[in-house]
PDB file of N, CA and C in Angstrom:
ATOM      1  N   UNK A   1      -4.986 -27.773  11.515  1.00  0.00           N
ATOM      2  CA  UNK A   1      -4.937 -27.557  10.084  1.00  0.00           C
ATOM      3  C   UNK A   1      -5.991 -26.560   9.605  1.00  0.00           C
ATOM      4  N   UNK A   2      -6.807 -26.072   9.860  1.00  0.00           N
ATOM      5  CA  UNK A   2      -8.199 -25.708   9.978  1.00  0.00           C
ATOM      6  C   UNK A   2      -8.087 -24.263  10.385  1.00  0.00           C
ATOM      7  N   UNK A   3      -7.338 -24.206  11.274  1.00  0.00           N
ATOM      8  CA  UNK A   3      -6.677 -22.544  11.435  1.00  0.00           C
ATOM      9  C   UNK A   3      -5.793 -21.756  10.382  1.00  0.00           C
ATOM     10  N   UNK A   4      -5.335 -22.892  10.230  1.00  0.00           N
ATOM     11  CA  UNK A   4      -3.638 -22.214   8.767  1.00  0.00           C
ATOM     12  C   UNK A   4      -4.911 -21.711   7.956  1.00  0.00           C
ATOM     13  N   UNK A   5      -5.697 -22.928   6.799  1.00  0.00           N
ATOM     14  CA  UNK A   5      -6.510 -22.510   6.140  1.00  0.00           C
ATOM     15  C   UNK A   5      -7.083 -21.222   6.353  1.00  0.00           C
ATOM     16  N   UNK A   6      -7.813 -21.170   7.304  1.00  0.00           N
ATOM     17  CA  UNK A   6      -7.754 -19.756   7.611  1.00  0.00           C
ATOM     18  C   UNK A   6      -7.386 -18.451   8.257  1.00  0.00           C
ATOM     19  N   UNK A   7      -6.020 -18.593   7.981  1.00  0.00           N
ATOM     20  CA  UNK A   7      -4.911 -17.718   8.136  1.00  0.00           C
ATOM     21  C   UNK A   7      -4.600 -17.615   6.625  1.00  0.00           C
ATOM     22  N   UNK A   8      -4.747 -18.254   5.828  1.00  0.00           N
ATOM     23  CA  UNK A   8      -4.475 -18.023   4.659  1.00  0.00           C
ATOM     24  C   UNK A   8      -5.419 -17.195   4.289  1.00  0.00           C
ATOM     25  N   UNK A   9      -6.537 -17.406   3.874  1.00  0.00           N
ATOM     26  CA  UNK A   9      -7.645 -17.028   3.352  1.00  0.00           C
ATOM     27  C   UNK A   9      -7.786 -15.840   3.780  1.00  0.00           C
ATOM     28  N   UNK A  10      -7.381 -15.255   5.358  1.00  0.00           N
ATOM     29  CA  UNK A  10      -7.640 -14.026   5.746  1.00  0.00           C
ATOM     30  C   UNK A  10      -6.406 -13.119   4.702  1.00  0.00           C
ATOM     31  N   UNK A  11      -5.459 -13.799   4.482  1.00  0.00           N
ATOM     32  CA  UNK A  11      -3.741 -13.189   4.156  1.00  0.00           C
ATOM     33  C   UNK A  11      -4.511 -12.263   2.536  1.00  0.00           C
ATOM     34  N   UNK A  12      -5.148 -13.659   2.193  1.00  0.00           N
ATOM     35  CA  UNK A  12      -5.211 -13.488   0.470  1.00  0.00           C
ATOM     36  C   UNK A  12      -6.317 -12.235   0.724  1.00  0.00           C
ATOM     37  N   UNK A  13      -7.329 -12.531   1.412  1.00  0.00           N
ATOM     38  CA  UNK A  13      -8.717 -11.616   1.498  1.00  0.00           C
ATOM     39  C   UNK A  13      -7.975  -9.897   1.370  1.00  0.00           C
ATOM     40  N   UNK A  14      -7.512 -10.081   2.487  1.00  0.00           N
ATOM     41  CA  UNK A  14      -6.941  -8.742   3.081  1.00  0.00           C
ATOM     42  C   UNK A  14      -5.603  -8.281   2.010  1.00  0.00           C
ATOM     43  N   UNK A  15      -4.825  -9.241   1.490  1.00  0.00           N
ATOM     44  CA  UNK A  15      -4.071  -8.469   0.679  1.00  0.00           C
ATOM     45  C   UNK A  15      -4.564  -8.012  -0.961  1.00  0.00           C
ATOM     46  N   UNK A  16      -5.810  -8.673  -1.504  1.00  0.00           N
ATOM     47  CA  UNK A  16      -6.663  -8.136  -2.295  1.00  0.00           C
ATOM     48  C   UNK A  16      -7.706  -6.782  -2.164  1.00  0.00           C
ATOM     49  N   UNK A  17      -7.783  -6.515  -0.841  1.00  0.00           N
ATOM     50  CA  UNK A  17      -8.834  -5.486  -0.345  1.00  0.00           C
ATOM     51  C   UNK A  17      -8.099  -3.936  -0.213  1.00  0.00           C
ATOM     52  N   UNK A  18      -6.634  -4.682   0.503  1.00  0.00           N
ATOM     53  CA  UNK A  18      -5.737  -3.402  -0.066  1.00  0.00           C
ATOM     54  C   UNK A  18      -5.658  -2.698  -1.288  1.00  0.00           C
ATOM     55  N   UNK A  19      -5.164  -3.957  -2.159  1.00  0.00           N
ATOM     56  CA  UNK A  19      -5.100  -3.141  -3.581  1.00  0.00           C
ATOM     57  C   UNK A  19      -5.791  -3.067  -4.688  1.00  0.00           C
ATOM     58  N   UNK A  20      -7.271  -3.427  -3.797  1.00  0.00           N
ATOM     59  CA  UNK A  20      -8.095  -2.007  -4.461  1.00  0.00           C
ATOM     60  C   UNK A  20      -8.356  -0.807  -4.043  1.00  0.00           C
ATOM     61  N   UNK A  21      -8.160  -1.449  -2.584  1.00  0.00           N
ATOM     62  CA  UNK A  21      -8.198   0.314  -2.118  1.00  0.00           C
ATOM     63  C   UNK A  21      -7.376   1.210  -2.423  1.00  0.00           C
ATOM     64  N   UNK A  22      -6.195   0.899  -2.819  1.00  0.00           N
ATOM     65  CA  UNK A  22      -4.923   1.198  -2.792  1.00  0.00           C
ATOM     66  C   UNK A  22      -5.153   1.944  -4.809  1.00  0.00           C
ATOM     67  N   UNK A  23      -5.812   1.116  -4.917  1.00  0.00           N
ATOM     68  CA  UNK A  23      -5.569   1.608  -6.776  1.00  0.00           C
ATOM     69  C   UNK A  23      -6.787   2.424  -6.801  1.00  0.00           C
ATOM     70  N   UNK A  24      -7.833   2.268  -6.117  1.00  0.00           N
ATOM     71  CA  UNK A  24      -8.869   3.432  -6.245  1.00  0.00           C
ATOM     72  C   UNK A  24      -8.395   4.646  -5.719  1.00  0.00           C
ATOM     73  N   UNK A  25      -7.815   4.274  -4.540  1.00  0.00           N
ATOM     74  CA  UNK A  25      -7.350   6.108  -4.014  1.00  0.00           C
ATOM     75  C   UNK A  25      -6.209   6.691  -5.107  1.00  0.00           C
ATOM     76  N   UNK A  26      -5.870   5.554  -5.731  1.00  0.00           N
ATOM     77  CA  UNK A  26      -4.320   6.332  -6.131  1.00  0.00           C
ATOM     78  C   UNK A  26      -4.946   6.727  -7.125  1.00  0.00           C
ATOM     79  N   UNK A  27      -5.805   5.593  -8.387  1.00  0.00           N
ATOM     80  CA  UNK A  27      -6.520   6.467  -9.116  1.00  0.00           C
ATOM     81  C   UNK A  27      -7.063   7.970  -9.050  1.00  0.00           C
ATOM     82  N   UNK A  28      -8.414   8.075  -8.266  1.00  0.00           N
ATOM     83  CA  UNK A  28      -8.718   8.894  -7.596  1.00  0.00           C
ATOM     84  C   UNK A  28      -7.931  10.552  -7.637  1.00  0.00           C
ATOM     85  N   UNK A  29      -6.778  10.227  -6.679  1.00  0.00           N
ATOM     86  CA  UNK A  29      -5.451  11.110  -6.453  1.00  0.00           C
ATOM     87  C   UNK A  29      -5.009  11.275  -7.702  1.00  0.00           C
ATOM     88  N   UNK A  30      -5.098  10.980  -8.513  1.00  0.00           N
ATOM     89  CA  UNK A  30      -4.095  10.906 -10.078  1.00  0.00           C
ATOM     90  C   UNK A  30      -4.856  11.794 -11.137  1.00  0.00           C
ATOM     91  N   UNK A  31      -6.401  11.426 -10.849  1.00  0.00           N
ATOM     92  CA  UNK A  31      -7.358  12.573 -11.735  1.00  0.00           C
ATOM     93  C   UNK A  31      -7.472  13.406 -10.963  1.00  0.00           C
ATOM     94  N   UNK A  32      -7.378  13.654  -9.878  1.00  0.00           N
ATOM     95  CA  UNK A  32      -7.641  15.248  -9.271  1.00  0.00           C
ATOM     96  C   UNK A  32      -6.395  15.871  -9.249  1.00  0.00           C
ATOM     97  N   UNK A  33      -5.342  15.274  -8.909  1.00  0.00           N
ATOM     98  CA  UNK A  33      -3.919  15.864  -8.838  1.00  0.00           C
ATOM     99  C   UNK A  33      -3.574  15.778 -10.164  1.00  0.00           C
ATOM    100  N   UNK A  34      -4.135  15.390 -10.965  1.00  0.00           N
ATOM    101  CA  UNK A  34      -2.888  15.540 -12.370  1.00  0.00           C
ATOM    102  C   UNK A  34      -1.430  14.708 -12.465  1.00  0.00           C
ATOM    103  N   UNK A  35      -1.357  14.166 -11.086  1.00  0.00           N
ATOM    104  CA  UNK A  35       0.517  13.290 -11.243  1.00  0.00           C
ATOM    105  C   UNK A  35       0.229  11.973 -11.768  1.00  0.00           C
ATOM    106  N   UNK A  36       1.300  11.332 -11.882  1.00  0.00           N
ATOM    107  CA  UNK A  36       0.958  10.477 -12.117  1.00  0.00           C
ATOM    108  C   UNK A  36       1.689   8.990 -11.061  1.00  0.00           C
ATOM    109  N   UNK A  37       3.200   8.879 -10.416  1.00  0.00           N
ATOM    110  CA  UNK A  37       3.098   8.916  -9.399  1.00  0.00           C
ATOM    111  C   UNK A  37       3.014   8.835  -8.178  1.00  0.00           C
ATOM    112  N   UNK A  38       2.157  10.121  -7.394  1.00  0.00           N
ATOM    113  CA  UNK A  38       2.319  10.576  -6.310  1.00  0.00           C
ATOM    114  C   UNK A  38       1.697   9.656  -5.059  1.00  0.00           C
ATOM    115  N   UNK A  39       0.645   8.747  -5.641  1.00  0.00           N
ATOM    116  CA  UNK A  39       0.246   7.985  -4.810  1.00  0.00           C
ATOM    117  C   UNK A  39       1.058   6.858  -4.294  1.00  0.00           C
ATOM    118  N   UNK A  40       2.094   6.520  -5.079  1.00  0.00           N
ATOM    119  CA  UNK A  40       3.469   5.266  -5.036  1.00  0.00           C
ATOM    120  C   UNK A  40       3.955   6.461  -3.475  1.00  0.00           C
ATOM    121  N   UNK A  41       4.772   7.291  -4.004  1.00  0.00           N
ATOM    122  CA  UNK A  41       5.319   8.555  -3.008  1.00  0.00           C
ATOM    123  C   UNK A  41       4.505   8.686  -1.621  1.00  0.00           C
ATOM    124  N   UNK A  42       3.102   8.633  -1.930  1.00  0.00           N
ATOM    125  CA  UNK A  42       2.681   9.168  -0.312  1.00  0.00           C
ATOM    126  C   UNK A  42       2.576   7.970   0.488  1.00  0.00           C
ATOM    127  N   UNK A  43       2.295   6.652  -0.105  1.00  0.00           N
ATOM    128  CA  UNK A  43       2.481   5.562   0.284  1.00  0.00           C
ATOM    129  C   UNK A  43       3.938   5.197   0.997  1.00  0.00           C
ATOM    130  N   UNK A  44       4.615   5.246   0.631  1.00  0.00           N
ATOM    131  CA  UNK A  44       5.502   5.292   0.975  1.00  0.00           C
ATOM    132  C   UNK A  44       6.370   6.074   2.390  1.00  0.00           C
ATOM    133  N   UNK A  45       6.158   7.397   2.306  1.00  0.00           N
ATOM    134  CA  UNK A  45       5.969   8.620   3.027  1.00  0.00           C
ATOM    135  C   UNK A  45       4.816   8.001   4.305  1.00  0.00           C
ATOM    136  N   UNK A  46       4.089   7.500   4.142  1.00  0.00           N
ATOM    137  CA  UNK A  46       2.910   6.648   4.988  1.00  0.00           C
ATOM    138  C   UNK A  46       3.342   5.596   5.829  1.00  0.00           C
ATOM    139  N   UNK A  47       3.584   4.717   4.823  1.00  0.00           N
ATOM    140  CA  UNK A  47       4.154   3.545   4.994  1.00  0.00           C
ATOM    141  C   UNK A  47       5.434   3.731   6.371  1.00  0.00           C
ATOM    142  N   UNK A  48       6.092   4.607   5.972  1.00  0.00           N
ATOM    143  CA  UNK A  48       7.579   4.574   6.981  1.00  0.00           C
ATOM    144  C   UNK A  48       7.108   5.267   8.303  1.00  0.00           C
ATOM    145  N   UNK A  49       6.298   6.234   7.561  1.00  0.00           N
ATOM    146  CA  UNK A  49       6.222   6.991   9.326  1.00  0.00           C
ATOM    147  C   UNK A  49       4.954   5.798  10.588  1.00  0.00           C
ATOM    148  N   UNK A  50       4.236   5.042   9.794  1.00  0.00           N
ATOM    149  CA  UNK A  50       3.353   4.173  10.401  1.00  0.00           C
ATOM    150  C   UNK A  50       4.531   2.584  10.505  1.00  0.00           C
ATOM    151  N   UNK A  51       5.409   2.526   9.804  1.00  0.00           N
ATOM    152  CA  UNK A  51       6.139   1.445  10.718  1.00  0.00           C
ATOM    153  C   UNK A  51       7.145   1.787  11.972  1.00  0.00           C
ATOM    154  N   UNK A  52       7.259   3.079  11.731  1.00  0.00           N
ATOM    155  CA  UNK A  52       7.950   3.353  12.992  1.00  0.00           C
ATOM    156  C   UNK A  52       7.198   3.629  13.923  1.00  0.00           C
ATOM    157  N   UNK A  53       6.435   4.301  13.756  1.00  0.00           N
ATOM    158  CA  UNK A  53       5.682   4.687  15.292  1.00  0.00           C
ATOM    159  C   UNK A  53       4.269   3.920  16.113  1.00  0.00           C
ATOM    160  N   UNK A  54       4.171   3.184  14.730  1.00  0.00           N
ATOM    161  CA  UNK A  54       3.015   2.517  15.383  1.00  0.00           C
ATOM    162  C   UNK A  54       3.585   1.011  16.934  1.00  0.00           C
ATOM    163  N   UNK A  55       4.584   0.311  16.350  1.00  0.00           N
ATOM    164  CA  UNK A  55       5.150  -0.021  17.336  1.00  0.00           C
ATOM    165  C   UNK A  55       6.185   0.395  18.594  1.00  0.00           C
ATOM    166  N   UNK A  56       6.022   1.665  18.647  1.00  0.00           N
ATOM    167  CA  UNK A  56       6.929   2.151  19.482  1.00  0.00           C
ATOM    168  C   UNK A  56       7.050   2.106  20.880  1.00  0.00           C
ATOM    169  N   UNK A  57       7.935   1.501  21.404  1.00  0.00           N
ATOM    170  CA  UNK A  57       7.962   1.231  22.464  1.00  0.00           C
ATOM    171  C   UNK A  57       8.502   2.299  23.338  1.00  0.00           C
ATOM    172  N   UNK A  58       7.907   3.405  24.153  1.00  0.00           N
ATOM    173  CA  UNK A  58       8.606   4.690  24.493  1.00  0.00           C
ATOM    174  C   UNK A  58       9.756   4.257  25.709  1.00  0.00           C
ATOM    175  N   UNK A  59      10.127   3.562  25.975  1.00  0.00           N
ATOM    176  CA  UNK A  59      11.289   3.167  26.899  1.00  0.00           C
ATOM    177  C   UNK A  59      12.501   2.402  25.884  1.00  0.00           C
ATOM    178  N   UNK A  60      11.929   2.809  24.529  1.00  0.00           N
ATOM    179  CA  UNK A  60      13.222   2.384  24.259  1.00  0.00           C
ATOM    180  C   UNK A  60      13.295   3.497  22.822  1.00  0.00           C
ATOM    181  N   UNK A  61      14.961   3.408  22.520  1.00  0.00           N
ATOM    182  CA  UNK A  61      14.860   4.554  21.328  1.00  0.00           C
ATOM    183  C   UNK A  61      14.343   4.052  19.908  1.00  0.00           C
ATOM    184  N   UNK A  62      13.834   4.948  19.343  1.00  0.00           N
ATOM    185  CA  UNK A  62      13.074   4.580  18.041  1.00  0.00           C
ATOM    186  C   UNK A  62      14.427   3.880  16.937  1.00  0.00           C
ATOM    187  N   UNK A  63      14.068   2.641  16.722  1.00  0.00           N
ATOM    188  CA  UNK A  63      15.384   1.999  15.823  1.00  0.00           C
ATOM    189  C   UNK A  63      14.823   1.015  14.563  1.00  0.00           C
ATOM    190  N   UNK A  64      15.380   0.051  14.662  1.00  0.00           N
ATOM    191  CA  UNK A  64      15.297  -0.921  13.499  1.00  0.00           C
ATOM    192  C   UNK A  64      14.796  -2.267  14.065  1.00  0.00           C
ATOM    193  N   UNK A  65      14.791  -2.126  15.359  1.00  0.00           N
ATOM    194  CA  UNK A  65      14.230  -2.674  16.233  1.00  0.00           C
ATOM    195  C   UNK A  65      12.538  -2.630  16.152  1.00  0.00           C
ATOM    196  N   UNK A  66      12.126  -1.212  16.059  1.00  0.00           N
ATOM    197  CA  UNK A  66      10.663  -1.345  15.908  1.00  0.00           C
ATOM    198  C   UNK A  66       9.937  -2.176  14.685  1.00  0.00           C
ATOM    199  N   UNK A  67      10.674  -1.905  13.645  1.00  0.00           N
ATOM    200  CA  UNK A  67      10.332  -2.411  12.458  1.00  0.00           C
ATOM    201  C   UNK A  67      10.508  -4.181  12.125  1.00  0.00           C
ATOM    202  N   UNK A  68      11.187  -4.622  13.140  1.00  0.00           N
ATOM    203  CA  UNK A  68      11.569  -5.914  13.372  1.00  0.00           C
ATOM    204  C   UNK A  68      10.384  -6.798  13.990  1.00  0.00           C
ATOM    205  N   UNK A  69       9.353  -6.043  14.959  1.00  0.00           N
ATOM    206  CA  UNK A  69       8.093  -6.942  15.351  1.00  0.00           C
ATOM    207  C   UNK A  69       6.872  -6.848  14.263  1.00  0.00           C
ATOM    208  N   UNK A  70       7.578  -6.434  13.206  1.00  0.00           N
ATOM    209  CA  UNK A  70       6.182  -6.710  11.732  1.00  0.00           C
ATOM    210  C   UNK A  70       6.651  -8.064  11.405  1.00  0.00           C
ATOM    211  N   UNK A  71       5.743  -9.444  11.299  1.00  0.00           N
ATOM    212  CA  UNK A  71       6.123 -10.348  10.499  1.00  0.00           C
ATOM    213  C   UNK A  71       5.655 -10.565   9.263  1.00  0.00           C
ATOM    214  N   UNK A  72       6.103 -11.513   8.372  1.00  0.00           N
ATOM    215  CA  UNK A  72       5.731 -11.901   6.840  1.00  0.00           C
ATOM    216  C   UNK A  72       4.080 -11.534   6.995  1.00  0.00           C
ATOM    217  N   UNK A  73       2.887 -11.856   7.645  1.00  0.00           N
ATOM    218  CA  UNK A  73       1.714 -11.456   7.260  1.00  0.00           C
ATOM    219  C   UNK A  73       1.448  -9.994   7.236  1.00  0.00           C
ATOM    220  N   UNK A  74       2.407  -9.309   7.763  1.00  0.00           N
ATOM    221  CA  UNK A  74       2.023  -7.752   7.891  1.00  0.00           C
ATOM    222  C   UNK A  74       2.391  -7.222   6.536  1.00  0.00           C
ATOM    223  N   UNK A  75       3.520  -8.107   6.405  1.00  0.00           N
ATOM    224  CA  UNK A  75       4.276  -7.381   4.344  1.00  0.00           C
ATOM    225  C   UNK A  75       3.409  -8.104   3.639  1.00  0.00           C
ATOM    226  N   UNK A  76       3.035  -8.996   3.326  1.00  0.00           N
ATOM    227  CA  UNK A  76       1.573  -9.660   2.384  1.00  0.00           C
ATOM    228  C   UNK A  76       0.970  -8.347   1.849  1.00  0.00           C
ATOM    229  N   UNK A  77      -0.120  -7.969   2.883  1.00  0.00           N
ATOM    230  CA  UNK A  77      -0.813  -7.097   2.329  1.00  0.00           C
ATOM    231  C   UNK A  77      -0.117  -5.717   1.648  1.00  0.00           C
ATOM    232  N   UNK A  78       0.795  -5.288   2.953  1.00  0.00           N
ATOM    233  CA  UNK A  78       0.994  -4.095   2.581  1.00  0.00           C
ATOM    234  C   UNK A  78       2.029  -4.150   1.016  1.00  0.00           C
ATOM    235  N   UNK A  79       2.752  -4.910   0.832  1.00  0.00           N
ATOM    236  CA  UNK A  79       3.046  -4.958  -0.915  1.00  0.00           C
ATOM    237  C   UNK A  79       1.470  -5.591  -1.757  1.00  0.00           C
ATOM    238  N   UNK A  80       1.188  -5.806  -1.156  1.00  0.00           N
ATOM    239  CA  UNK A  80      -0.277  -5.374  -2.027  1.00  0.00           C
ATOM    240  C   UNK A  80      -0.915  -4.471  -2.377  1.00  0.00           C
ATOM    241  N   UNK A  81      -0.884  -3.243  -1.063  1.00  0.00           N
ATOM    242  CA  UNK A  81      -1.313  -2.179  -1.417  1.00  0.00           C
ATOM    243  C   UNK A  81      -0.249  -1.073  -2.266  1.00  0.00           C
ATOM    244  N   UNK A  82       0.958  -1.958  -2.077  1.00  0.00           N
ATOM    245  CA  UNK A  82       2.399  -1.305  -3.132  1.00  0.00           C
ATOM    246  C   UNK A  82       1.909  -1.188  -4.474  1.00  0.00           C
ATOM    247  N   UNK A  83       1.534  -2.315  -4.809  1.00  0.00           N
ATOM    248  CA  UNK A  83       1.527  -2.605  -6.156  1.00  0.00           C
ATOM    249  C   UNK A  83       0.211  -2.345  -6.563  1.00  0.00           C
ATOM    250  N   UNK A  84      -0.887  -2.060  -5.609  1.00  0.00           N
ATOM    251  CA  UNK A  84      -2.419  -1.194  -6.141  1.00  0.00           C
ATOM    252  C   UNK A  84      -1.982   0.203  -6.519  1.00  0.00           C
ATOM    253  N   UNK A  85      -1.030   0.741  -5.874  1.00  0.00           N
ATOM    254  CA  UNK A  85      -0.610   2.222  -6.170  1.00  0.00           C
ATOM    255  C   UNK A  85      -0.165   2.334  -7.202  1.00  0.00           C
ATOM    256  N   UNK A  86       1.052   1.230  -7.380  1.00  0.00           N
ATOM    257  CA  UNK A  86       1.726   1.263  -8.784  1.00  0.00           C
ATOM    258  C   UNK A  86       1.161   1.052  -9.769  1.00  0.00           C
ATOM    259  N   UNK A  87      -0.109   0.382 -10.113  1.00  0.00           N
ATOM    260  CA  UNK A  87      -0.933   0.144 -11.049  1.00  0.00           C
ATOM    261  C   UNK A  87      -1.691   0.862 -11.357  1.00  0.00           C
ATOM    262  N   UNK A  88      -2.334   2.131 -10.470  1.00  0.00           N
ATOM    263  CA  UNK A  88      -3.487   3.033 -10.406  1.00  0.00           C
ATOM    264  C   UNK A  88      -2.353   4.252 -11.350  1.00  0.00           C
ATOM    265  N   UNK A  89      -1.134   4.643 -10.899  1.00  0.00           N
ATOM    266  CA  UNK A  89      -0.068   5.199 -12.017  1.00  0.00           C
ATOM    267  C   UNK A  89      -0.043   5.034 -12.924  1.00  0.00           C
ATOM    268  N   UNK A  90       0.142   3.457 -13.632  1.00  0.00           N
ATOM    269  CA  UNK A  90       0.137   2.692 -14.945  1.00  0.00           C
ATOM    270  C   UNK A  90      -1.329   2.520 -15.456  1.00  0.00           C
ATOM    271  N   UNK A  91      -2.223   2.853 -14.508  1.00  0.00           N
ATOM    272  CA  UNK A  91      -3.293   2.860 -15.404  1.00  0.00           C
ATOM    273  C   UNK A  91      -3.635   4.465 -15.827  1.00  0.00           C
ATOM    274  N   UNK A  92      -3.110   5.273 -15.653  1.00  0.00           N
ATOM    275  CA  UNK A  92      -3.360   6.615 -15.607  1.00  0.00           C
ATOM    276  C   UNK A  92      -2.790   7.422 -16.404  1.00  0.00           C
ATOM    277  N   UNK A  93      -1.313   6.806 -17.112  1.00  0.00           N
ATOM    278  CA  UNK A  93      -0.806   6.827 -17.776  1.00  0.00           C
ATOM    279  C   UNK A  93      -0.821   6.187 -19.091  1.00  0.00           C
ATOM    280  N   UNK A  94      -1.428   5.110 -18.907  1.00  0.00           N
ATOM    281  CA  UNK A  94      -1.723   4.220 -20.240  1.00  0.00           C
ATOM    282  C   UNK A  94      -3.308   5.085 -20.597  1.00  0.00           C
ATOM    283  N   UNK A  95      -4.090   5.443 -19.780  1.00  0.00           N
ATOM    284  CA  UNK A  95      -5.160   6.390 -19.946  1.00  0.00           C
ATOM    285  C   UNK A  95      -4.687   7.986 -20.676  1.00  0.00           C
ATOM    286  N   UNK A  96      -3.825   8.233 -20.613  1.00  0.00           N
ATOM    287  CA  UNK A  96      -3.538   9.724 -21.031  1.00  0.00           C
ATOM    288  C   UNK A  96      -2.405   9.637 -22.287  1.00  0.00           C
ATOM    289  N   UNK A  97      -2.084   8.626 -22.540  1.00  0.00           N
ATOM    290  CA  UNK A  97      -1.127   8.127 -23.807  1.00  0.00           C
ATOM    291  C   UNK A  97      -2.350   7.700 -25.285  1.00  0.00           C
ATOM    292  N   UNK A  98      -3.243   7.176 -24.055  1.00  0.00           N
ATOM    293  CA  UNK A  98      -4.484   6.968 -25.037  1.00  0.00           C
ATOM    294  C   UNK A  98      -5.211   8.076 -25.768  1.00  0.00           C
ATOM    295  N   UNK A  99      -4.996   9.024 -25.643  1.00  0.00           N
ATOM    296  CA  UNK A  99      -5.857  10.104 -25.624  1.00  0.00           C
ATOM    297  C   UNK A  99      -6.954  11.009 -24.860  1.00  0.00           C
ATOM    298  N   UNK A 100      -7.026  10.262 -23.420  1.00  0.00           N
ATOM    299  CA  UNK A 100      -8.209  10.554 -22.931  1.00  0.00           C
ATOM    300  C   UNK A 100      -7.848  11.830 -21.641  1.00  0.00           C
ATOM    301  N   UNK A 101      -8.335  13.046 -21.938  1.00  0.00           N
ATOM    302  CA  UNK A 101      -7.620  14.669 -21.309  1.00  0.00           C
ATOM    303  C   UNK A 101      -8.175  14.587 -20.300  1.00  0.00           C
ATOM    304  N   UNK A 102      -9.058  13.423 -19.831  1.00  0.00           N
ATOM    305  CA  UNK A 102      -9.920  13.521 -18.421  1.00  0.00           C
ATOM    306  C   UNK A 102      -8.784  12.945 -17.357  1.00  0.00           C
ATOM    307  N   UNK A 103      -8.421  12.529 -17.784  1.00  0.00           N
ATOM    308  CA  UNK A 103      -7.341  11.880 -17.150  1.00  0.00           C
ATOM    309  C   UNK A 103      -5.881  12.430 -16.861  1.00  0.00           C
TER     310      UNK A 103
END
């Protein structure tokens, strides 16, 4: 019982650590680039080319298969860091609706 607990605790830790990282870079990316956004996009663009190849098994062809040895703790975080991106957008935008040209 004592392990789950912390299997949890690592799940929650790590899928909070994403999305700040995830909303600072996108932030970040959003005042220097001007988009608003592009950080959802490169994530994404990221996201696919690192689920395919990171498990790749070279004796076999690259499929749907690779993407099949991620389980539920691997999507935890990483829709965490989904939704740090998507928020670092919505905050960047609710920042420049406001009036503020730094943004």
């Amino acid at each position: 019982m004592p392990e789950l607990v912390v299997n949890i605790v690592q799940i929650v830790v790590a899928t909070v650590l994403f999305f700040v990282m995830m909303f600072g870079i996108g932030f970040i990316l959003n005042m220097l680039l001007k988009t608003t956004w592009f950080p959802v996009v490169l994530f994404f663009i990221v996201l696919i080319g690192l689920a395919i190849w990171s498990p790749w098994d070279p004796s076999e062809n690259p499929s749907m298969d690779n993407i099949g040895t991620y389980t539920l703790v691997y999507y935890i975080p990483i829709t965490g860091a989904l939704i740090g991106a998507f928020v670092s957008g919505w905050a960047i935008r609710a920042l420049r609706r406001g009036g503020y040209k730094m943004f």
